[in-house]
N, C-alpha and C. Protein backbone atom coordinates (compact mmCIF):
# COMPACT_ATOMS: atom_id res chain seq x y z
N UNK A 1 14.79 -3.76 12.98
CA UNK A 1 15.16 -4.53 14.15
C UNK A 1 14.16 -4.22 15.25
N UNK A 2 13.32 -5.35 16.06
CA UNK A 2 13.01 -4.87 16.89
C UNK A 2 13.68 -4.68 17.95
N UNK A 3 13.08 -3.34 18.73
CA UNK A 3 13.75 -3.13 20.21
C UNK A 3 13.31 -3.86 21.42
N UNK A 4 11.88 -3.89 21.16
CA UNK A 4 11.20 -5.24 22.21
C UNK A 4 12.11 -6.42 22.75
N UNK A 5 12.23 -6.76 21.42
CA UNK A 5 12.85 -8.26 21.83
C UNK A 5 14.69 -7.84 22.50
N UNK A 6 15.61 -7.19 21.97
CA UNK A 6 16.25 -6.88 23.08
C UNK A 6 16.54 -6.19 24.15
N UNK A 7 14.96 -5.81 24.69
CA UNK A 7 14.42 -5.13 26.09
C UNK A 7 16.00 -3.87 25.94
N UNK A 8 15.96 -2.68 24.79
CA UNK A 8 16.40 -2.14 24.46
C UNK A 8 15.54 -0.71 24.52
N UNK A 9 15.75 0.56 25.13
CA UNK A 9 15.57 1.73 25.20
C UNK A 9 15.15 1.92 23.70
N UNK A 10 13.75 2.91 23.72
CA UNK A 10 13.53 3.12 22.27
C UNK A 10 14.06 4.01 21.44
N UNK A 11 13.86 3.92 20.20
CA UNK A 11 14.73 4.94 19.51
C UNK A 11 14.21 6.58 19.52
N UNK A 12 15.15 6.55 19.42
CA UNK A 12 14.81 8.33 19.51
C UNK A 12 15.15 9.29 18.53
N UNK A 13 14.78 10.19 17.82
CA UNK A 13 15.46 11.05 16.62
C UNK A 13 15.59 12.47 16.84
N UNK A 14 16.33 12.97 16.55
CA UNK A 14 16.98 14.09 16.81
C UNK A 14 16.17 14.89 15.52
N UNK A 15 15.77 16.39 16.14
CA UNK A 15 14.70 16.89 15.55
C UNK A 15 15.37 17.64 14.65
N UNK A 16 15.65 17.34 13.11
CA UNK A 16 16.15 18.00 12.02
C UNK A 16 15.29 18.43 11.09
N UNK A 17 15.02 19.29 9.88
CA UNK A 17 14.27 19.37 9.12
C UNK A 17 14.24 18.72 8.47
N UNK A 18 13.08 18.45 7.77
CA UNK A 18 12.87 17.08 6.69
C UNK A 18 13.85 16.61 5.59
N UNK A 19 14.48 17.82 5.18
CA UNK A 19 15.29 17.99 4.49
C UNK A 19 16.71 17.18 4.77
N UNK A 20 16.78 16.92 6.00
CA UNK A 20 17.84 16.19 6.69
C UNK A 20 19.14 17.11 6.68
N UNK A 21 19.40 18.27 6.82
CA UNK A 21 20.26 19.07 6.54
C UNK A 21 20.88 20.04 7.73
N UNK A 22 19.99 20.35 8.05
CA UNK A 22 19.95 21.74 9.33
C UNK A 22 18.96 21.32 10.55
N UNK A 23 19.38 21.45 11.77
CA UNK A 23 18.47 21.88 12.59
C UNK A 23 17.15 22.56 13.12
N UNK A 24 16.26 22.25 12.96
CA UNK A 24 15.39 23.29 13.00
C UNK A 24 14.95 24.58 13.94
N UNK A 25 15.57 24.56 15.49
CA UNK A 25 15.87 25.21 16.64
C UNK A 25 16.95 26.18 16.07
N UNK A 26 17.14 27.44 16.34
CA UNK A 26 17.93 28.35 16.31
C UNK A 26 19.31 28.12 17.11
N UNK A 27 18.95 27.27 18.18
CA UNK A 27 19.81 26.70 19.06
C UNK A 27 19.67 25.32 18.34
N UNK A 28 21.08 24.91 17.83
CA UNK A 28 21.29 23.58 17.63
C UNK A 28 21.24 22.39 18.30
N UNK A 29 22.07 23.27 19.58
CA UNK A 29 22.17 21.93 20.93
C UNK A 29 21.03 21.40 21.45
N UNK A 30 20.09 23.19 21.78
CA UNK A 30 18.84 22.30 22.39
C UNK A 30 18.41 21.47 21.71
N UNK A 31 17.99 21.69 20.55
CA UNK A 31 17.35 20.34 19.97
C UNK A 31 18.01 18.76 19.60
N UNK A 32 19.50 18.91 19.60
CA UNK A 32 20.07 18.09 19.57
C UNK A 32 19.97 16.82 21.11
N UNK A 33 20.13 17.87 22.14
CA UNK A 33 19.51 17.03 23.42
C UNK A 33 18.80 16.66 23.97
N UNK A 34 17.54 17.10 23.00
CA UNK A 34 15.94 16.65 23.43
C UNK A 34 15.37 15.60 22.13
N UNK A 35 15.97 14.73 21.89
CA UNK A 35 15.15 13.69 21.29
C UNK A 35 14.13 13.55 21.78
N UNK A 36 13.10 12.90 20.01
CA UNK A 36 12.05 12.04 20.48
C UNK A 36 12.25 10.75 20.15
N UNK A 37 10.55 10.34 20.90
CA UNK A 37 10.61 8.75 20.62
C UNK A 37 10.20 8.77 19.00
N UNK A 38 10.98 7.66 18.58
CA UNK A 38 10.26 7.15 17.01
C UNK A 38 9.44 6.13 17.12
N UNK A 39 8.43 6.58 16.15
CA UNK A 39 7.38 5.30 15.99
C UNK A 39 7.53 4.54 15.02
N UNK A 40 8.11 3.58 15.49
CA UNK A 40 9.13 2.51 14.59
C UNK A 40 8.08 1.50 14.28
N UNK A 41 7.41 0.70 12.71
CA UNK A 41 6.87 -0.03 12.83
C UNK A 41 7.36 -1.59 13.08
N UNK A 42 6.78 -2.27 13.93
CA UNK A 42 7.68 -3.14 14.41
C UNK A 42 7.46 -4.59 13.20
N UNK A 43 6.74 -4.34 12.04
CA UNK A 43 6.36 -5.42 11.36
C UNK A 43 7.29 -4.92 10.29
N UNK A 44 8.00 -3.65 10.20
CA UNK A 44 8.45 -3.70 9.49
C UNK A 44 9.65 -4.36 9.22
N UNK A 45 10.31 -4.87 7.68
CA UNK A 45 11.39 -5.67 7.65
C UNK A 45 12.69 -5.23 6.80
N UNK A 46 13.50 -5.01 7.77
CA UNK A 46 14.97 -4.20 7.21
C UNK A 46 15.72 -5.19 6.16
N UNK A 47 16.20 -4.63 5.18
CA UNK A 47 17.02 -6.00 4.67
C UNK A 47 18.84 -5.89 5.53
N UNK A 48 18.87 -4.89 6.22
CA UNK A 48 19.93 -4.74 6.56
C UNK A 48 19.69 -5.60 8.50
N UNK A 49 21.00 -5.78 8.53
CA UNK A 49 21.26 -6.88 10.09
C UNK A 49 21.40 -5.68 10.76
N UNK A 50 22.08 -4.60 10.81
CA UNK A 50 22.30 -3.74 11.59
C UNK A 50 21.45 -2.19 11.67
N UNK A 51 20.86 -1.97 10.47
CA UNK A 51 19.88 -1.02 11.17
C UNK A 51 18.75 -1.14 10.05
N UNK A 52 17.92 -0.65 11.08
CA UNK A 52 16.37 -0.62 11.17
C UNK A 52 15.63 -0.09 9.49
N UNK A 53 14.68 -0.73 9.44
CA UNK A 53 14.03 -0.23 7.75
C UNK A 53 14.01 1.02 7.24
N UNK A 54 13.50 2.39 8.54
CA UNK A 54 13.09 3.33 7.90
C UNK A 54 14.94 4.07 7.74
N UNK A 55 15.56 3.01 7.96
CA UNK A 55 16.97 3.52 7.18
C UNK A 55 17.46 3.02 6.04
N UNK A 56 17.51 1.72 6.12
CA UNK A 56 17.48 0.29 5.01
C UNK A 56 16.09 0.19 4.90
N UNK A 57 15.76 0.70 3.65
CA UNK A 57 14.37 0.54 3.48
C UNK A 57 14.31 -0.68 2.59
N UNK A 58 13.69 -1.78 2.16
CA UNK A 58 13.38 -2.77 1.37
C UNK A 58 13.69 -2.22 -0.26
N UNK A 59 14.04 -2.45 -1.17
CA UNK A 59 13.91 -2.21 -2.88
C UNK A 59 12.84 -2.02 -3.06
N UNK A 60 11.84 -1.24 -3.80
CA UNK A 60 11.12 -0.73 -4.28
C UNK A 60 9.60 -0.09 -2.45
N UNK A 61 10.52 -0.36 -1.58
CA UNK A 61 9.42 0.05 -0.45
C UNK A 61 9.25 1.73 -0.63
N UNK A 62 8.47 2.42 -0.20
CA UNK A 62 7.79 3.63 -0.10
C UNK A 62 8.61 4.68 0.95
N UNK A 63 8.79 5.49 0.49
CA UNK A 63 9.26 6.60 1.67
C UNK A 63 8.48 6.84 2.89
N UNK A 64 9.16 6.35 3.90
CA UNK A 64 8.82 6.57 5.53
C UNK A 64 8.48 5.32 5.62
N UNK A 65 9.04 4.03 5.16
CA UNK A 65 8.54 2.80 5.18
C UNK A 65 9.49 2.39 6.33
N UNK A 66 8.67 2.06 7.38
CA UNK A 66 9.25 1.59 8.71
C UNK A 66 8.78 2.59 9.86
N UNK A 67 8.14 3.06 9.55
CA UNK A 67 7.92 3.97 10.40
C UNK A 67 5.88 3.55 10.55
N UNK A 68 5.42 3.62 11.54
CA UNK A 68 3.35 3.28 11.89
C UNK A 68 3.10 4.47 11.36
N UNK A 69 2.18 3.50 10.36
CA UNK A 69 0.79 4.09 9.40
C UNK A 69 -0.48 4.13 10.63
N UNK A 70 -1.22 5.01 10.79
CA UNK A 70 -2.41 5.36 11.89
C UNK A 70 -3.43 4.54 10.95
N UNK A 71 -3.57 3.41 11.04
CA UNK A 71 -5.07 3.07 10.05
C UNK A 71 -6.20 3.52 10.19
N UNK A 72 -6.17 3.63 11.82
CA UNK A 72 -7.24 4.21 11.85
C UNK A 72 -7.65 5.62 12.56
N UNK A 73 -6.54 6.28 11.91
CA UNK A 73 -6.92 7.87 11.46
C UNK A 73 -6.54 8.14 9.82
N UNK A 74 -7.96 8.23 9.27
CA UNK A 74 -8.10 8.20 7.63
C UNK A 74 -9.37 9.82 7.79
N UNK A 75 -9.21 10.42 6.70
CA UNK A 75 -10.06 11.20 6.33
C UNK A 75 -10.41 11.55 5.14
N UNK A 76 -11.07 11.17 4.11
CA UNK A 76 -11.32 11.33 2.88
C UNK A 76 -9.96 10.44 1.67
N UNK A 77 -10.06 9.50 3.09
CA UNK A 77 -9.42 8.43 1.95
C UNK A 77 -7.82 8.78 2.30
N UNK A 78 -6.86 9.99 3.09
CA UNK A 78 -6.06 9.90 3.25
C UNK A 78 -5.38 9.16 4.78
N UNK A 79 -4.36 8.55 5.18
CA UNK A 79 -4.42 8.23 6.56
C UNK A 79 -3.04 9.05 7.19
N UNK A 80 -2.95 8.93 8.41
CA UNK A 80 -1.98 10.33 8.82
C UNK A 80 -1.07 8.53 9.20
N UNK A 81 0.57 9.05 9.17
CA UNK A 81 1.59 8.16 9.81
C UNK A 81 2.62 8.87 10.40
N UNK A 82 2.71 8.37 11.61
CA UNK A 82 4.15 9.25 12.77
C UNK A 82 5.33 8.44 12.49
N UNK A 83 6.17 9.71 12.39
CA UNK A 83 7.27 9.13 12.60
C UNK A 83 7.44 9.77 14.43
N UNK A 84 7.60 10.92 14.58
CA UNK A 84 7.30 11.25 16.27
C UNK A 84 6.18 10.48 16.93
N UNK A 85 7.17 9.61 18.13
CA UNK A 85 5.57 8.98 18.73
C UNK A 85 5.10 9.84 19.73
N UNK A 86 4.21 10.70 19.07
CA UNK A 86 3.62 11.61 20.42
C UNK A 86 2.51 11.21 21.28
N UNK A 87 2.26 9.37 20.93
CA UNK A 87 1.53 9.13 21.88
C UNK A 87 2.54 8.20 23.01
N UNK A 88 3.79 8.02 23.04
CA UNK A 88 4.74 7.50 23.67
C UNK A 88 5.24 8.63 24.57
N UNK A 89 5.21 9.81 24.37
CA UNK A 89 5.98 10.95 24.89
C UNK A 89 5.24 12.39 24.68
N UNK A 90 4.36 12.96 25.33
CA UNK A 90 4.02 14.42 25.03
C UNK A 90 4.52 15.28 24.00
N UNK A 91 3.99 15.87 22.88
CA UNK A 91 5.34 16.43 21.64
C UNK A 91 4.20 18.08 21.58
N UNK A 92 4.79 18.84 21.21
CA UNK A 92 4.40 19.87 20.51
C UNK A 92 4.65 20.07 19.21
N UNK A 93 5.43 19.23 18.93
CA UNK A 93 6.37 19.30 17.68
C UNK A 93 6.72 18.14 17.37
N UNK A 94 6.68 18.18 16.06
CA UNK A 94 7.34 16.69 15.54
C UNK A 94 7.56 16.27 14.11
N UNK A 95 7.50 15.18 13.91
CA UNK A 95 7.22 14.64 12.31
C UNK A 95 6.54 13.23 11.83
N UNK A 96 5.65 13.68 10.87
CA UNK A 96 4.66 12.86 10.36
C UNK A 96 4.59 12.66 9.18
N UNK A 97 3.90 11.86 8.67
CA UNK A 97 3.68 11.71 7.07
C UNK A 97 2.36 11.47 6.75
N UNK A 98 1.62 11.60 5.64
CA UNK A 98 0.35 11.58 4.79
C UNK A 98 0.51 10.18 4.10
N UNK A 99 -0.38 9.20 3.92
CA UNK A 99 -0.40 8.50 2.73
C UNK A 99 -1.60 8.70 1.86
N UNK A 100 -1.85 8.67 0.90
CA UNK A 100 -3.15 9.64 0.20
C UNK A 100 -3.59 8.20 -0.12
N UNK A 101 -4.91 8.26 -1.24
CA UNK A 101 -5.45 7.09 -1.27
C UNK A 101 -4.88 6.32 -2.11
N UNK A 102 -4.03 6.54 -2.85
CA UNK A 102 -3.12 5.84 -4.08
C UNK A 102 -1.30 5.05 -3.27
N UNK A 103 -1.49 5.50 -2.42
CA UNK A 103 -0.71 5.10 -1.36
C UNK A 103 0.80 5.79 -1.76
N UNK A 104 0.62 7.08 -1.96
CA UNK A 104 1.69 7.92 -2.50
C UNK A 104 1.81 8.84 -1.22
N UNK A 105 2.81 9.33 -0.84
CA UNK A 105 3.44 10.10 0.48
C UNK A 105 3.58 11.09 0.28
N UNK A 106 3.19 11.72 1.54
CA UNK A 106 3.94 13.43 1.49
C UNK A 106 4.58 13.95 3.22
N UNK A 107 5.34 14.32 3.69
CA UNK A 107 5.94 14.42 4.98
C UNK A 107 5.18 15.51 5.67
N UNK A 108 5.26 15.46 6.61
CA UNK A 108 5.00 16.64 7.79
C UNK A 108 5.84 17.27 8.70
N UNK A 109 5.79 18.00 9.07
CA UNK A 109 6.93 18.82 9.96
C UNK A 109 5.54 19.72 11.04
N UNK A 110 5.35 18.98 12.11
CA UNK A 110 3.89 19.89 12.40
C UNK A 110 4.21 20.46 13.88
N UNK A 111 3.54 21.78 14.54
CA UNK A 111 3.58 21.81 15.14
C UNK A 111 2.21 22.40 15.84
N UNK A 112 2.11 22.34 17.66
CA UNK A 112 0.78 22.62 18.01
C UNK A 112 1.23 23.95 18.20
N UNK A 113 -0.06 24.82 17.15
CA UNK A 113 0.01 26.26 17.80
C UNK A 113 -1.50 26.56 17.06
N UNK A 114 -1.91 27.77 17.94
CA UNK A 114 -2.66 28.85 18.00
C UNK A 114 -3.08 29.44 16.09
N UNK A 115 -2.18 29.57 15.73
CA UNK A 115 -2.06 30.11 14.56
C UNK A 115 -2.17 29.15 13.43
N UNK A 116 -2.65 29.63 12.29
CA UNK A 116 -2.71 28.72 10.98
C UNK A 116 -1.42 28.88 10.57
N UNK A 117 -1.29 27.73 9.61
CA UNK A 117 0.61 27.38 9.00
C UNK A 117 0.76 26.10 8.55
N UNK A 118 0.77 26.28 6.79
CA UNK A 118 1.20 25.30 6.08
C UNK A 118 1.71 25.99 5.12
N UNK A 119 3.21 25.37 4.82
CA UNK A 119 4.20 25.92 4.25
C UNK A 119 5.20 24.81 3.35
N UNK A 120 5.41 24.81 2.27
CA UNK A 120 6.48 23.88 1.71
C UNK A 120 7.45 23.97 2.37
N UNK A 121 8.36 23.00 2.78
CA UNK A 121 10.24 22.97 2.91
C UNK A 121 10.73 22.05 2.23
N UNK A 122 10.04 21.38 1.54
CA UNK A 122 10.76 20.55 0.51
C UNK A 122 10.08 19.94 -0.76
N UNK A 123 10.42 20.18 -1.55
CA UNK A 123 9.79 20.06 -3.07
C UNK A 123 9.09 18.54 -3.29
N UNK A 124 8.36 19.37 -4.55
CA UNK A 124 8.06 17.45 -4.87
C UNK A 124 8.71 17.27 -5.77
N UNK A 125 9.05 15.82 -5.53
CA UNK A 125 9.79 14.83 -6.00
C UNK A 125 9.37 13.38 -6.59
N UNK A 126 9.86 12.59 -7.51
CA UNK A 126 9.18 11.27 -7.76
C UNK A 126 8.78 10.60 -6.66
N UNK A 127 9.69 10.61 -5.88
CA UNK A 127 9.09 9.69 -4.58
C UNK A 127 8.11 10.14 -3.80
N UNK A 128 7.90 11.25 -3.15
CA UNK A 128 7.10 12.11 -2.46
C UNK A 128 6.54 13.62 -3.01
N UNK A 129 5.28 13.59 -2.29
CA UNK A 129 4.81 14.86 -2.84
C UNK A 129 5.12 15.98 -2.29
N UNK A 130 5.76 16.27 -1.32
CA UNK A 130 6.33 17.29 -0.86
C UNK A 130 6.63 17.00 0.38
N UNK A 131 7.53 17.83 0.96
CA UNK A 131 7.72 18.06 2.75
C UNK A 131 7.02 19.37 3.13
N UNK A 132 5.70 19.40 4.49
CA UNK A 132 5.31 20.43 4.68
C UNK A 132 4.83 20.82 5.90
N UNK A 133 5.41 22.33 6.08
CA UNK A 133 5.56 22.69 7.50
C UNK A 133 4.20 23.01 8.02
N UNK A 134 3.25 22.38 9.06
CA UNK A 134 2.30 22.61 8.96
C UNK A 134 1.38 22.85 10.55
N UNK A 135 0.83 23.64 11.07
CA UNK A 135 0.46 23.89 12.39
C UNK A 135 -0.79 23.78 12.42
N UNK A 136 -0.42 22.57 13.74
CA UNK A 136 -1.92 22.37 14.09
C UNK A 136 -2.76 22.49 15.69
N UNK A 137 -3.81 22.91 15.24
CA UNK A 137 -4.94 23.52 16.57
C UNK A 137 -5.18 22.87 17.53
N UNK A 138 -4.96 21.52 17.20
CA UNK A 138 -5.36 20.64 18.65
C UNK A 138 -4.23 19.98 18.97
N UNK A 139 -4.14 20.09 20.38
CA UNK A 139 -2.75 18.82 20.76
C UNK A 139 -2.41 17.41 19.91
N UNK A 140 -1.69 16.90 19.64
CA UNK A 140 -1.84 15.66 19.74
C UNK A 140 -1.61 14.86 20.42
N UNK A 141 -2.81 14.68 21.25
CA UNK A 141 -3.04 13.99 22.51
C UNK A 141 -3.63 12.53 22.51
N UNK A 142 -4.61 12.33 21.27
CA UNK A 142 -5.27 11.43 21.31
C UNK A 142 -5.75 11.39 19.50
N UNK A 143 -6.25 10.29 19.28
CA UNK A 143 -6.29 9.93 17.55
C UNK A 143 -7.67 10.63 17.15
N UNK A 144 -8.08 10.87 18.15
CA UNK A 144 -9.64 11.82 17.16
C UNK A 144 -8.73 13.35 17.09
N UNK A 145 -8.27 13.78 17.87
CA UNK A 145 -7.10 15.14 17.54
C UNK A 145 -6.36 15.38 16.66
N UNK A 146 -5.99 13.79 16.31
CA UNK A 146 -5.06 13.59 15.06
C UNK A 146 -5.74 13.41 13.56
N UNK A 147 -7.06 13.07 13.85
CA UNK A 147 -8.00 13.13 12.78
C UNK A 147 -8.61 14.37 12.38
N UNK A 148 -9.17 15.17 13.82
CA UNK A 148 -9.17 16.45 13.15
C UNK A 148 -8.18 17.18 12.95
N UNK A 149 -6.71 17.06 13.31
CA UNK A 149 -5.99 18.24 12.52
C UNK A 149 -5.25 17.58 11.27
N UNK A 150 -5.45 16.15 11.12
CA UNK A 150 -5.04 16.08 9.74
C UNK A 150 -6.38 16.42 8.33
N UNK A 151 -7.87 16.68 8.60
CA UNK A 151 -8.94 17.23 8.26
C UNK A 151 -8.67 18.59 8.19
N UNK A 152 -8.08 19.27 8.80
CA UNK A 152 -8.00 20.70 8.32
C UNK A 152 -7.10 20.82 8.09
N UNK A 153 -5.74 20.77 7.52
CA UNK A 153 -4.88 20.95 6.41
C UNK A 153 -5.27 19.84 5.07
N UNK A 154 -6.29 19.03 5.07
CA UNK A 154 -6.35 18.54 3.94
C UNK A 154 -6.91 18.87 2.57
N UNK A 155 -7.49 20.31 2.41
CA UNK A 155 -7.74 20.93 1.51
C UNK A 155 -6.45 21.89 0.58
N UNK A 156 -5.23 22.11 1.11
CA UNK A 156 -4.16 22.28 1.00
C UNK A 156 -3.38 21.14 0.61
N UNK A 157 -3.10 19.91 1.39
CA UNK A 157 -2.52 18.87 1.03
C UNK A 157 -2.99 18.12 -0.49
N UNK A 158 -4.36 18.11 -0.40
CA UNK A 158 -5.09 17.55 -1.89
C UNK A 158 -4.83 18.49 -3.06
N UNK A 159 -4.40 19.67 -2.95
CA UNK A 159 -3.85 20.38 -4.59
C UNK A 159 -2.76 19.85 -4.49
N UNK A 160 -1.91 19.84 -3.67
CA UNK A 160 -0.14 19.39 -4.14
C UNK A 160 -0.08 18.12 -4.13
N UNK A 161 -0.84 17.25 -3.76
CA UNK A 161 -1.48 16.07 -3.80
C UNK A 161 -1.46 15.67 -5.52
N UNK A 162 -2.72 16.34 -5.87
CA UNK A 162 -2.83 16.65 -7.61
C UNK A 162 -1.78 16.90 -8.41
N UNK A 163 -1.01 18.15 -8.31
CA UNK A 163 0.16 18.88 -8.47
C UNK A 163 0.91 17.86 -8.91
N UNK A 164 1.11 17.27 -7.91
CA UNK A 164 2.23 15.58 -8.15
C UNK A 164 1.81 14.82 -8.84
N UNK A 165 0.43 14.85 -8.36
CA UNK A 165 0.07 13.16 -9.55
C UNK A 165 -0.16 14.15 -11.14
N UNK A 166 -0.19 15.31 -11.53
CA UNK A 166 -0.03 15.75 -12.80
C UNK A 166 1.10 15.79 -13.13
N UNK A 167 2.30 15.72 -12.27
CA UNK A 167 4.10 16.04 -13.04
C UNK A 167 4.18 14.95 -12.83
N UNK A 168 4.05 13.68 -12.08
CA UNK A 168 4.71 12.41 -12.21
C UNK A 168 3.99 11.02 -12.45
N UNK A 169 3.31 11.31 -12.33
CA UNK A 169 1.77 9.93 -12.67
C UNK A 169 1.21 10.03 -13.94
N UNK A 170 0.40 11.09 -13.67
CA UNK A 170 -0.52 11.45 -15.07
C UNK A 170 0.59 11.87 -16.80
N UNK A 171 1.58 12.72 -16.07
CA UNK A 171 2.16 13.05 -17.34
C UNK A 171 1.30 13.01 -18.92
């Protein structure tokens, strides 16, 4: 559904782990009362009247489908896609997704820090290649930031990348 057209407040998501299960804040509430904006793709098409694709996703559509693909932040053939719009709202934190060049997915859970950090929180699966917790060096402030920090976790992302396409593709 778009929100445009009924000059409607944008959506916002409540910051859970990928997993959809738990909170990720030690404090539940805070994070419960600090939504972000979602970057809802607006071409995308729900089959449902009442909510939006990346909930009612289409029959055979792709995980995180409804949500903006960055076209043009690609790096070796992979492109980065937000579901946090951290160019709508300042984020330190958020969630994103990978589409690799085969147009197969893997999630993000990223945050800006100082320190290196990429970590599984959620397995791979037929649909996706994993959920992964992953920290990155530059703000995301702007799409060349977003190009280089999706460039340096992508030597990590491309084995589990593989990983997947050997247990569920290649077989």
């Amino acid at each position: 559904m778009a929100n445009k057209q009924r000059n409607t407040p944008p959506l916002r998501q409540t910051i859970k782990s990928p997993c959809y299960d738990s909170p990720m804040s030690s404090d539940p509430k805070e994070e419960l009362d600090r939504g972000r904006p979602l970057a809802v793709d607006p071409l995308a098409r729900s089959p449902s009247q009442t909510e939006p694709a990346f909930i009612a996703r289409p029959q055979g559509a792709p995980v995180y489908y409804g949500f903006q693909i960055l076209s043009d932040v690609v790096a070796q053939g992979f492109t980065f896609g937000k579901i946090t719009d951290f160019e709508a709202e300042p984020c330190e934190e958020g969630d994103a997704f990978v589409v690799a060049p085969d147009g197969s997915r893997a999630g993000l859970v990223w945050k800006f820090s100082s320190g290196p950090g990429f970590q599984q929180i959620c397995p791979l699966t037929a649909e996706r290649w994993g959920v992964w917790d992953v920290s990155f060096a530059l703000p995301m402030t702007n799409r060349d930031n977003v190009r280089k920090n999706l460039e340096s976790i992508l030597p990590e992302l491309k084995i589990h990348w593989q990983e997947w396409r050997q247990k569920y593709i290649d077989k």
